[in-house]
C-alpha atoms as a PDB file:
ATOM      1  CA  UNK A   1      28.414  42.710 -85.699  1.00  0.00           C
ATOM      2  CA  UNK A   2      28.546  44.581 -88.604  1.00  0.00           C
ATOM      3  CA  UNK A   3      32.191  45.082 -90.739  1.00  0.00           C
ATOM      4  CA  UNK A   4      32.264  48.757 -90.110  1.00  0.00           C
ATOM      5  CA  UNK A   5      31.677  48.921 -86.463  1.00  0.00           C
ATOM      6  CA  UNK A   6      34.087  45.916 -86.071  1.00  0.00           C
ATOM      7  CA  UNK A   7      36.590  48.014 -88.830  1.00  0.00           C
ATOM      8  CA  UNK A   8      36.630  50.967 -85.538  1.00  0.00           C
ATOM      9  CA  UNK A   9      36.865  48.815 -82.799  1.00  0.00           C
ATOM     10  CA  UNK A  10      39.317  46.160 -83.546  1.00  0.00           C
ATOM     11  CA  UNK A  11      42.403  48.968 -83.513  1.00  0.00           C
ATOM     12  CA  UNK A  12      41.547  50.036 -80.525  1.00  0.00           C
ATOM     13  CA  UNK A  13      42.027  46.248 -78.642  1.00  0.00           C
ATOM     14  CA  UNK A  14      45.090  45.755 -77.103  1.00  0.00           C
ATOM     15  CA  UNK A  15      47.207  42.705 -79.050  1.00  0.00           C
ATOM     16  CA  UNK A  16      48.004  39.966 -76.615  1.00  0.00           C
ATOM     17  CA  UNK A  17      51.348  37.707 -78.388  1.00  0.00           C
ATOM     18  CA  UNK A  18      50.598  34.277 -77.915  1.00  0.00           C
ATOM     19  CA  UNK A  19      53.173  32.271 -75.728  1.00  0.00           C
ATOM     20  CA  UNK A  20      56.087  30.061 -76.928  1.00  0.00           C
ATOM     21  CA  UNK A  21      56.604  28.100 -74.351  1.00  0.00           C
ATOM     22  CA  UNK A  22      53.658  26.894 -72.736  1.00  0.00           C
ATOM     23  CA  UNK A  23      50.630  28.430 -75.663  1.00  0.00           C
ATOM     24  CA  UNK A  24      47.938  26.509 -73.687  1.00  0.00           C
ATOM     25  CA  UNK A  25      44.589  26.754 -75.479  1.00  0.00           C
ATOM     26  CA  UNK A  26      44.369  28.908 -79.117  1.00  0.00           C
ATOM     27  CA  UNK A  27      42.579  32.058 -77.828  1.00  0.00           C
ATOM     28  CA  UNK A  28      39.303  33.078 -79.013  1.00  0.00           C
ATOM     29  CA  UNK A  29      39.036  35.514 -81.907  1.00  0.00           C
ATOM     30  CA  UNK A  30      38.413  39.287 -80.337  1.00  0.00           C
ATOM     31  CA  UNK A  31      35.424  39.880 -82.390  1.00  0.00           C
ATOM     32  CA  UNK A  32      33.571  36.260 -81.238  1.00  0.00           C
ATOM     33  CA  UNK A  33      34.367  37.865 -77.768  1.00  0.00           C
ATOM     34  CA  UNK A  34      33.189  40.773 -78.546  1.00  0.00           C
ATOM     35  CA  UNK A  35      30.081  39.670 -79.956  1.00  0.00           C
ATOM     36  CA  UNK A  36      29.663  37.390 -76.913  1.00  0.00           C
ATOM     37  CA  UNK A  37      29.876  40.410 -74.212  1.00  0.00           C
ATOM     38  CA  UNK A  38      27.660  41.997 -76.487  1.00  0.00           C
ATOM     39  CA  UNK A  39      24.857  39.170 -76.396  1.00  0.00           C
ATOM     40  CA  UNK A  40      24.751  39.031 -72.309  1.00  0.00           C
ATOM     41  CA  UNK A  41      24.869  42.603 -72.029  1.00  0.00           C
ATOM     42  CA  UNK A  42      21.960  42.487 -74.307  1.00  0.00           C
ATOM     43  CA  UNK A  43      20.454  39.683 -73.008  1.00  0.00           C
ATOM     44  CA  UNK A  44      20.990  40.378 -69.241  1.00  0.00           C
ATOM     45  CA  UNK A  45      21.927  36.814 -69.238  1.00  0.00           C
ATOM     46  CA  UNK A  46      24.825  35.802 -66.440  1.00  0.00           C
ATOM     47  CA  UNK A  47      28.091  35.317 -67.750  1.00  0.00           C
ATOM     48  CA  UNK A  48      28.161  31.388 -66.820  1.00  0.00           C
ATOM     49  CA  UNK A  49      24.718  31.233 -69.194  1.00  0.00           C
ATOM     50  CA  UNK A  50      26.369  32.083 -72.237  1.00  0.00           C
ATOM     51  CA  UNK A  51      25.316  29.277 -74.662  1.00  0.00           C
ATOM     52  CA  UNK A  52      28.681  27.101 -76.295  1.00  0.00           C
ATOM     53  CA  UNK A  53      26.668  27.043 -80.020  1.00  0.00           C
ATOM     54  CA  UNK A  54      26.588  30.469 -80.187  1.00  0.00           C
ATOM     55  CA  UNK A  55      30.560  30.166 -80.500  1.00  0.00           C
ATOM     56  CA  UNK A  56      31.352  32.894 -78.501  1.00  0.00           C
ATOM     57  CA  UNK A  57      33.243  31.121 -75.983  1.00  0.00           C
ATOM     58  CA  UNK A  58      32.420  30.735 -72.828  1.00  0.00           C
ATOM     59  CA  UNK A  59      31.033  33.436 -70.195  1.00  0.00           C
ATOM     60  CA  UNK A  60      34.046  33.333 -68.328  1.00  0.00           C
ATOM     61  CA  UNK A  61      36.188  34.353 -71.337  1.00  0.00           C
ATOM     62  CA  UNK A  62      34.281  36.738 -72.576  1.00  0.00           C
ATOM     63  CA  UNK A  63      33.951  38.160 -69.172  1.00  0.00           C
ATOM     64  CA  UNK A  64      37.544  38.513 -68.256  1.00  0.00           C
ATOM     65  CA  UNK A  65      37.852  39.917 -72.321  1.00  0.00           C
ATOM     66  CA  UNK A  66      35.603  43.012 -70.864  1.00  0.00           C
ATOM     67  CA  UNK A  67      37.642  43.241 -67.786  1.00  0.00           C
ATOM     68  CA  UNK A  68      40.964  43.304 -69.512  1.00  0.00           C
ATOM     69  CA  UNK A  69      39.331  45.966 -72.177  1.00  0.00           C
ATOM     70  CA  UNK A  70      38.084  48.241 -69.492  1.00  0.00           C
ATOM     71  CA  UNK A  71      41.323  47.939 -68.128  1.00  0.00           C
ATOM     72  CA  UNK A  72      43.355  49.191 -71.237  1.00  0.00           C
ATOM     73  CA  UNK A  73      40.570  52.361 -71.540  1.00  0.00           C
ATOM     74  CA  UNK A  74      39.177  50.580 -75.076  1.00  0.00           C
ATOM     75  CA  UNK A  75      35.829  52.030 -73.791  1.00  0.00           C
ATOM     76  CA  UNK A  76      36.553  55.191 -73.185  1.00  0.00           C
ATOM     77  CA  UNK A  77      38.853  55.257 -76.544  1.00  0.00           C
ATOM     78  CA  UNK A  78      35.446  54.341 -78.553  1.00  0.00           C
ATOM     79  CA  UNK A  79      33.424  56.376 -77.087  1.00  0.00           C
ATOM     80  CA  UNK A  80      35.603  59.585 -77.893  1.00  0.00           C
ATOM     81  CA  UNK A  81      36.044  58.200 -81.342  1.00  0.00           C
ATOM     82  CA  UNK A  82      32.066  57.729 -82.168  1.00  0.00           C
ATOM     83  CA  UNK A  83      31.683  61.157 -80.737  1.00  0.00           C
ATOM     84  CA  UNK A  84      34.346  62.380 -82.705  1.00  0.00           C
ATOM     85  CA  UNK A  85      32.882  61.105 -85.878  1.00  0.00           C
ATOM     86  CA  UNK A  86      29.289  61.942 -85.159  1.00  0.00           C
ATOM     87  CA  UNK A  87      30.709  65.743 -84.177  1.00  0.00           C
ATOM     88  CA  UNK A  88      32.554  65.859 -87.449  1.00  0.00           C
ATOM     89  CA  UNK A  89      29.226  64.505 -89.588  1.00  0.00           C
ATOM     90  CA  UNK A  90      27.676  67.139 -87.512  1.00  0.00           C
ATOM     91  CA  UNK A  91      24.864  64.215 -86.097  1.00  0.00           C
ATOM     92  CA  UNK A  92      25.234  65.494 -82.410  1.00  0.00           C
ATOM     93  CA  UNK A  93      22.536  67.542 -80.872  1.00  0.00           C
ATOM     94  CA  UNK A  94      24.277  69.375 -77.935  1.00  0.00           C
ATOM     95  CA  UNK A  95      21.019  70.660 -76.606  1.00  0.00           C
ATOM     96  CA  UNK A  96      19.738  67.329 -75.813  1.00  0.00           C
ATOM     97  CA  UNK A  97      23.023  66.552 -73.618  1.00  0.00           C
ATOM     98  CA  UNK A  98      22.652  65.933 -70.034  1.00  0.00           C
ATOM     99  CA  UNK A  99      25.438  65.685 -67.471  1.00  0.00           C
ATOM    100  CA  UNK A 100      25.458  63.219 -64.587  1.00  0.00           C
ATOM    101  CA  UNK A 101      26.685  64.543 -61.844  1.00  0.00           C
ATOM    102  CA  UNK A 102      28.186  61.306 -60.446  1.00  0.00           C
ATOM    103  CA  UNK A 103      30.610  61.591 -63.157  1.00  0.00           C
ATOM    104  CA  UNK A 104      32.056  65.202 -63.404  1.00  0.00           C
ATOM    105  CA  UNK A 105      34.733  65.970 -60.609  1.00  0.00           C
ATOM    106  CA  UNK A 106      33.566  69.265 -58.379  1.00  0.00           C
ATOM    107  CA  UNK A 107      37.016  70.707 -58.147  1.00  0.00           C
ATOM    108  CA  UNK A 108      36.688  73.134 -55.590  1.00  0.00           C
ATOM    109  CA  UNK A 109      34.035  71.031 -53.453  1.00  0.00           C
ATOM    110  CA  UNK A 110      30.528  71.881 -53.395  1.00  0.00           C
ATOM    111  CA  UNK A 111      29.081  73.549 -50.079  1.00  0.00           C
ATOM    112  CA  UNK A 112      28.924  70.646 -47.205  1.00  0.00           C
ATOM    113  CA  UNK A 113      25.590  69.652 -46.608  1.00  0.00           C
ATOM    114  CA  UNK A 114      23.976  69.793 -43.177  1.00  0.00           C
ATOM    115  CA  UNK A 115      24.273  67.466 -41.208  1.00  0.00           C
ATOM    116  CA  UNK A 116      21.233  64.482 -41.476  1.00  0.00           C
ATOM    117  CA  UNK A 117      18.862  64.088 -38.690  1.00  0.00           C
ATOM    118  CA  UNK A 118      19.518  60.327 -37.349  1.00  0.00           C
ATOM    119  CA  UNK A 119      16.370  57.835 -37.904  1.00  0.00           C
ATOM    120  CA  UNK A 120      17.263  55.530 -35.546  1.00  0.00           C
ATOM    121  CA  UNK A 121      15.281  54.958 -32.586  1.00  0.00           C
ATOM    122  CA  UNK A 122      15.644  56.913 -29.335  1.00  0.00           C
ATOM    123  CA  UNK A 123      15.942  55.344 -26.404  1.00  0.00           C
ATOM    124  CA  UNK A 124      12.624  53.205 -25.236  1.00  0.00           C
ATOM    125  CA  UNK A 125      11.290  55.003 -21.593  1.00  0.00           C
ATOM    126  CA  UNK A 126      11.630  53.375 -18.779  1.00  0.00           C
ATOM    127  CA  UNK A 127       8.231  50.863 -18.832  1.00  0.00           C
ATOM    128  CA  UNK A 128       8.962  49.590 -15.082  1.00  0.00           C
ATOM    129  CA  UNK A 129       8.163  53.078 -13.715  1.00  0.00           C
ATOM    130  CA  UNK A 130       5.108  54.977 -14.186  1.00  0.00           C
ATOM    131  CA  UNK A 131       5.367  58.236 -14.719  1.00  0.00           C
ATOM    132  CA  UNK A 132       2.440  59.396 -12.052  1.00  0.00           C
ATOM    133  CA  UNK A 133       4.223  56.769  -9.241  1.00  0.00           C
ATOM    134  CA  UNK A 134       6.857  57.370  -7.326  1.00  0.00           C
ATOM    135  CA  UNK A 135       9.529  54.645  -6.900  1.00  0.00           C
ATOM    136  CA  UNK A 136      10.748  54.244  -3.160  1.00  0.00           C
ATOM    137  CA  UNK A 137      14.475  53.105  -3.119  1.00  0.00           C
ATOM    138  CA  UNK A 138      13.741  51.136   0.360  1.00  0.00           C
ATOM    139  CA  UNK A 139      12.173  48.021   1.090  1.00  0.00           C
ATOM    140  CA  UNK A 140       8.222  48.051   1.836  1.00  0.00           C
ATOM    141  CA  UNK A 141       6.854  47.545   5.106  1.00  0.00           C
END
């Protein structure tokens, strides 16, 4: 990862005080972690495949790293603060900007949609019964 992305990112981490009483294991350094998520998200790897000699730690850390991030907003933090910069340097190109839908809140609703024709199955007809017969409800003579 290079010093300069690492230089914006690593104020934006939440600082986790080691414990006196019980430390357990020295925690891995934020920027391995980082650079770990980084690889399987690259990689489309699973978390458990994460290979020890890249010194990363292991999938599981890194994994529960991105949870706790996402958690504390240091996404969304980064995001506004590369768009910030890029606005400011003037690289953005607005007209090229699409909005997802799924992700902008309709606050006054949109109209309801009509109501979807079911695709399941009808009921099967009757195959005991033909339609041209007549059924006779007493016994046959």
């Amino acid at each position: 990862m290079p010093d300069d992305l690492w230089e914006r990112i690593e104020p934006l981490l939440p600082k986790v005080e080691r414990r006196y009483r019980h430390p357990g294991r020295k925690r891995i350094d934020d920027r391995k972690a980082l650079c770990g998520i980084l690889f399987v998200l690259h990689t489309a790897i699973p978390w458990e495949f994460l290979p020890q000699e890249l010194g990363f730690g292991s999938g599981m850390t890194c994994w529960r790293r991105l949870r706790d991030w996402h958690a504390a907003g240091v996404w969304q933090q980064l995001h506004e603060v590369l768009l910030a910069e890029l606005h400011a340097a003037d690289k953005l190109d607005w007209s090229r900007a699409v909005i997802d839908s799924s992700h902008v809140r309709a606050l006054k609703g949109g109209p309801k949609p009509a109501r979807a024709r079911s695709t399941a199955p009808g009921r099967a007809r009757n195959t005991m019964l033909s339609a041209t017969a007549t059924a006779s409800r007493s016994p046959s003579r």
